[in-house]
C-alpha atoms as a PDB file:
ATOM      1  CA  UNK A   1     230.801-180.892 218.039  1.00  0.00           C
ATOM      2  CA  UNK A   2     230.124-184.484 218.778  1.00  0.00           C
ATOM      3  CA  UNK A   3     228.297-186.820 216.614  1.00  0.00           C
ATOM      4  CA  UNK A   4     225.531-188.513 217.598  1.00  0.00           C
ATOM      5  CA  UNK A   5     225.401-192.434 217.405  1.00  0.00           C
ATOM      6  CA  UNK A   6     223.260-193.905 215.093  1.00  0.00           C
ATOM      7  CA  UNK A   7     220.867-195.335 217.654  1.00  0.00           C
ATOM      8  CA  UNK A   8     220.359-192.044 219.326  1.00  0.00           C
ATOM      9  CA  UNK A   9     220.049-190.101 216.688  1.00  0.00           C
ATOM     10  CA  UNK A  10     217.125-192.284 215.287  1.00  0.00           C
ATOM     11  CA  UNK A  11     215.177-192.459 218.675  1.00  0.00           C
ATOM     12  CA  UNK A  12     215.609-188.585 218.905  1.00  0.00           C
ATOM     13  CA  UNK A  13     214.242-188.582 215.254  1.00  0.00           C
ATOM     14  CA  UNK A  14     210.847-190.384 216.326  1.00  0.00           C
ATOM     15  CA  UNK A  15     210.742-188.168 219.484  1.00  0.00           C
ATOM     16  CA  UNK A  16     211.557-184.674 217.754  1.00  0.00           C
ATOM     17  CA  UNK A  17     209.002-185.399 214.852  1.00  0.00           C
ATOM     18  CA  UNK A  18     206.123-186.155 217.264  1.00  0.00           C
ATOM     19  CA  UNK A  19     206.875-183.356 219.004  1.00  0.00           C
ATOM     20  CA  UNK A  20     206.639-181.353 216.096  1.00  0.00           C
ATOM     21  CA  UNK A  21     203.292-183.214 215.193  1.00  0.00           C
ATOM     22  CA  UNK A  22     201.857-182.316 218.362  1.00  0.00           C
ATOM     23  CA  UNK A  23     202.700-178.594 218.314  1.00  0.00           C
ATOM     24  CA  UNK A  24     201.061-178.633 214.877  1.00  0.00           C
ATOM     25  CA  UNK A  25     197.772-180.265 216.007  1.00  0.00           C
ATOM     26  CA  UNK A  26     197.886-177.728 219.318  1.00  0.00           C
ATOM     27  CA  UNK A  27     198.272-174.578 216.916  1.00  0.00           C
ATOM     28  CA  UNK A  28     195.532-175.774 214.818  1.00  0.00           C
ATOM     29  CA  UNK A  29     193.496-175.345 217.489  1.00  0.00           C
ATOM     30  CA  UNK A  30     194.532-172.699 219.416  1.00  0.00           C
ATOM     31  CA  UNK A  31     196.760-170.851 215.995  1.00  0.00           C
ATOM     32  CA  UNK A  32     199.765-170.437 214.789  1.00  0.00           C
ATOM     33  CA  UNK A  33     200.403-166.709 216.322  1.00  0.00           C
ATOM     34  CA  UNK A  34     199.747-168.333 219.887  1.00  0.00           C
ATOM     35  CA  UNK A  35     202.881-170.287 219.714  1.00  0.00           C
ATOM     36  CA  UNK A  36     205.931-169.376 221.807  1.00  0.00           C
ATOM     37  CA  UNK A  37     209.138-168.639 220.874  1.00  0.00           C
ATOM     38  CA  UNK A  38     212.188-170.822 221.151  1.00  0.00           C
ATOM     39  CA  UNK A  39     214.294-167.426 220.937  1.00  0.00           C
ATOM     40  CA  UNK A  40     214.266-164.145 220.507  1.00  0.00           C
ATOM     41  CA  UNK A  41     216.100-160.798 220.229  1.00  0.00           C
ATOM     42  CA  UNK A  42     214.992-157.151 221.210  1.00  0.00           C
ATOM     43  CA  UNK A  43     215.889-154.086 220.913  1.00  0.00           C
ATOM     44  CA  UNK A  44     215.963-151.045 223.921  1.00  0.00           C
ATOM     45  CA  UNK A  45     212.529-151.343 223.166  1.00  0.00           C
ATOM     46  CA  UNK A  46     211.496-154.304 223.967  1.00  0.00           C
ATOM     47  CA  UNK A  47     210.398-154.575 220.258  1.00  0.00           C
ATOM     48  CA  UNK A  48     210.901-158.141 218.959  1.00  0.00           C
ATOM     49  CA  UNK A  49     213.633-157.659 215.670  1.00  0.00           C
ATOM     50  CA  UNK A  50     213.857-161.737 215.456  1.00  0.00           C
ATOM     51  CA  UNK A  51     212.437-164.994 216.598  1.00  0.00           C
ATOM     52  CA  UNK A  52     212.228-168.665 216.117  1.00  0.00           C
ATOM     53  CA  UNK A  53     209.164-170.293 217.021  1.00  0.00           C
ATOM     54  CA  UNK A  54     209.014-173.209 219.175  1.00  0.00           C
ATOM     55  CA  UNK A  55     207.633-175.652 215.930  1.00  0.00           C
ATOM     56  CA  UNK A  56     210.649-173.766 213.626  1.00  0.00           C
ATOM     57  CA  UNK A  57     213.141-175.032 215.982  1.00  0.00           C
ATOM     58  CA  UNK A  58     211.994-178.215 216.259  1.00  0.00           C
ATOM     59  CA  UNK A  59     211.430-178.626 212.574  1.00  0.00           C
ATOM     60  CA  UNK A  60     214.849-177.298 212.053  1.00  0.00           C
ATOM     61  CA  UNK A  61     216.092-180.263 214.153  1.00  0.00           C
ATOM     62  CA  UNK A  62     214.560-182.625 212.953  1.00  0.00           C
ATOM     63  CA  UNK A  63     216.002-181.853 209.128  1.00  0.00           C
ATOM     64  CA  UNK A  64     219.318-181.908 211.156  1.00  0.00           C
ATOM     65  CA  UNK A  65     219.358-185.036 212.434  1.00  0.00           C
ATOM     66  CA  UNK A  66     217.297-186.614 208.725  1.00  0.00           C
ATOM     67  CA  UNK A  67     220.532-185.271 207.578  1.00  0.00           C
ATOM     68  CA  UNK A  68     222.825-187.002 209.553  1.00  0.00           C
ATOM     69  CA  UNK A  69     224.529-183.227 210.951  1.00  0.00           C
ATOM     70  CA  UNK A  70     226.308-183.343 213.960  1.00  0.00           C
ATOM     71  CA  UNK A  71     223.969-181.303 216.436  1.00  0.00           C
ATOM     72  CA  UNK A  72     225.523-179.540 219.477  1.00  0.00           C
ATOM     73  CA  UNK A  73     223.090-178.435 221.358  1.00  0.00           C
ATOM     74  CA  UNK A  74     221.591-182.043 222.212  1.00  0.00           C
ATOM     75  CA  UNK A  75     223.966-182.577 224.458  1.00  0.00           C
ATOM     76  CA  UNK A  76     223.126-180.059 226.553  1.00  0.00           C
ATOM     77  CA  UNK A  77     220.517-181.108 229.387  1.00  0.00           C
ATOM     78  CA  UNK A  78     219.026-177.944 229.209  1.00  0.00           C
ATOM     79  CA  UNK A  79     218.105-178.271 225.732  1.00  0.00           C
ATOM     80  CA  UNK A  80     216.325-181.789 226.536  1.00  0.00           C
ATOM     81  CA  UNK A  81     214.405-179.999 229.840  1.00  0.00           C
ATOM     82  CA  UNK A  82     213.072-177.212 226.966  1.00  0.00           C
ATOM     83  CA  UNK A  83     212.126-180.040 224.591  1.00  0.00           C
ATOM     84  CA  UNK A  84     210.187-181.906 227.586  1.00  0.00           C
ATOM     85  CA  UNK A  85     208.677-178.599 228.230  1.00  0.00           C
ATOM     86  CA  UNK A  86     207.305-178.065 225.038  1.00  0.00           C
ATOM     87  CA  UNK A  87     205.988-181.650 225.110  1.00  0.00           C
ATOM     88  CA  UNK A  88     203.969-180.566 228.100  1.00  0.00           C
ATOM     89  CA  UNK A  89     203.184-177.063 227.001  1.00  0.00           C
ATOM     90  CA  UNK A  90     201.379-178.252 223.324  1.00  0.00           C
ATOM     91  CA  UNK A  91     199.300-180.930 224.640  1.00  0.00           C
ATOM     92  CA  UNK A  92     196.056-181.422 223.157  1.00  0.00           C
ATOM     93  CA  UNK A  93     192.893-183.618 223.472  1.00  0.00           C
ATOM     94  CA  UNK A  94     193.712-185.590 219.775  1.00  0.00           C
ATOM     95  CA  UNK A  95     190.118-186.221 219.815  1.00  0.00           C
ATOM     96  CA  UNK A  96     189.541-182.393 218.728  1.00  0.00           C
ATOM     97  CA  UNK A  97     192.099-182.803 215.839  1.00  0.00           C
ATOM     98  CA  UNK A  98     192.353-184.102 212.337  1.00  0.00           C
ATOM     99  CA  UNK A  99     194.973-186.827 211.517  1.00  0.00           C
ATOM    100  CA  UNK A 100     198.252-184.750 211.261  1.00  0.00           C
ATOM    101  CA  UNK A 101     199.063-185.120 207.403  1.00  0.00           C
ATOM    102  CA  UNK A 102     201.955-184.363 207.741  1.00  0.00           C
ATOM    103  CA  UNK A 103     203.391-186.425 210.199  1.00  0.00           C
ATOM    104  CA  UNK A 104     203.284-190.397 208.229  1.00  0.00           C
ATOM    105  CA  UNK A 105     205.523-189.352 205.502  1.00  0.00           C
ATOM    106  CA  UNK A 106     207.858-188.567 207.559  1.00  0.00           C
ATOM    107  CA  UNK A 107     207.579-191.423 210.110  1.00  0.00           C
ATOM    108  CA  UNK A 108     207.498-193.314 207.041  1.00  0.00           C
ATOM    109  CA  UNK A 109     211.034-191.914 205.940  1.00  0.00           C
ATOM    110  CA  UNK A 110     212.684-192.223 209.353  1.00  0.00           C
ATOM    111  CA  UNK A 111     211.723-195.875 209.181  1.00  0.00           C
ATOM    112  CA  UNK A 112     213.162-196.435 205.541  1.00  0.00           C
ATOM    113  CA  UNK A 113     216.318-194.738 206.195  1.00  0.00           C
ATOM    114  CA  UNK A 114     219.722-196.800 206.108  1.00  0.00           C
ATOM    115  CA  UNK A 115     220.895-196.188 210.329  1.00  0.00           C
ATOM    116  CA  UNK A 116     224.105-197.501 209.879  1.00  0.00           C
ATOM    117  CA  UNK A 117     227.782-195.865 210.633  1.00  0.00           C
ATOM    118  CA  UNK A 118     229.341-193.859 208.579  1.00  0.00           C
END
């Protein structure tokens, strides 16, 4: 695994946590169910036995890199072509939605975090 730098890892921060903003204002509107899925597994069946939603994965990442974990998959281009996908894919007119509670706390804790080296 390689870590990222500090830099990096706090402009992916802002990025990853308005992304996960935005999917929450588009699923307000259009609900939760309606969401895709980052991943998921099927049986024979096609029945779904797990998934990960698109706003689960993204919240997962963003704890990641809070956390200061080395993360894998973002150095992966494909990973960053999904991520710009979802950007385009949960658009919404923010004119239809409610200030996103939930999104100035945590702005508010990327900015007071110490960025430096370990």
């Amino acid at each position: 695994m390689i870590k990222l730098n500090i830099s990096k890892r706090k402009k992916l921060g802002h990025k990853v946590l308005r992304l996960r903003a935005r999917i929450e204002d588009w699923a307000s509107l259009n609900g939760w169910k309606n969401m895709d899925n980052w991943v998921e597994r099927k049986t024979a069946n096609d029945e779904v036995i797990y998934k990960k939603t698109d706003w689960e994965y993204v919240d997962d990442m963003f704890g990641l890199i809070i956390n200061n974990y080395e993360i894998n998959q973002l150095n992966h281009r494909d990973t960053y072509e999904r991520l710009n996908n979802m950007w385009k894919r949960y658009e919404v007119d923010v004119t239809l939605v409610k200030p996103n509670a939930n999104l100035e706390p945590d702005w508010e804790q990327l900015q007071s975090m110490n960025w430096k080296d370990d």
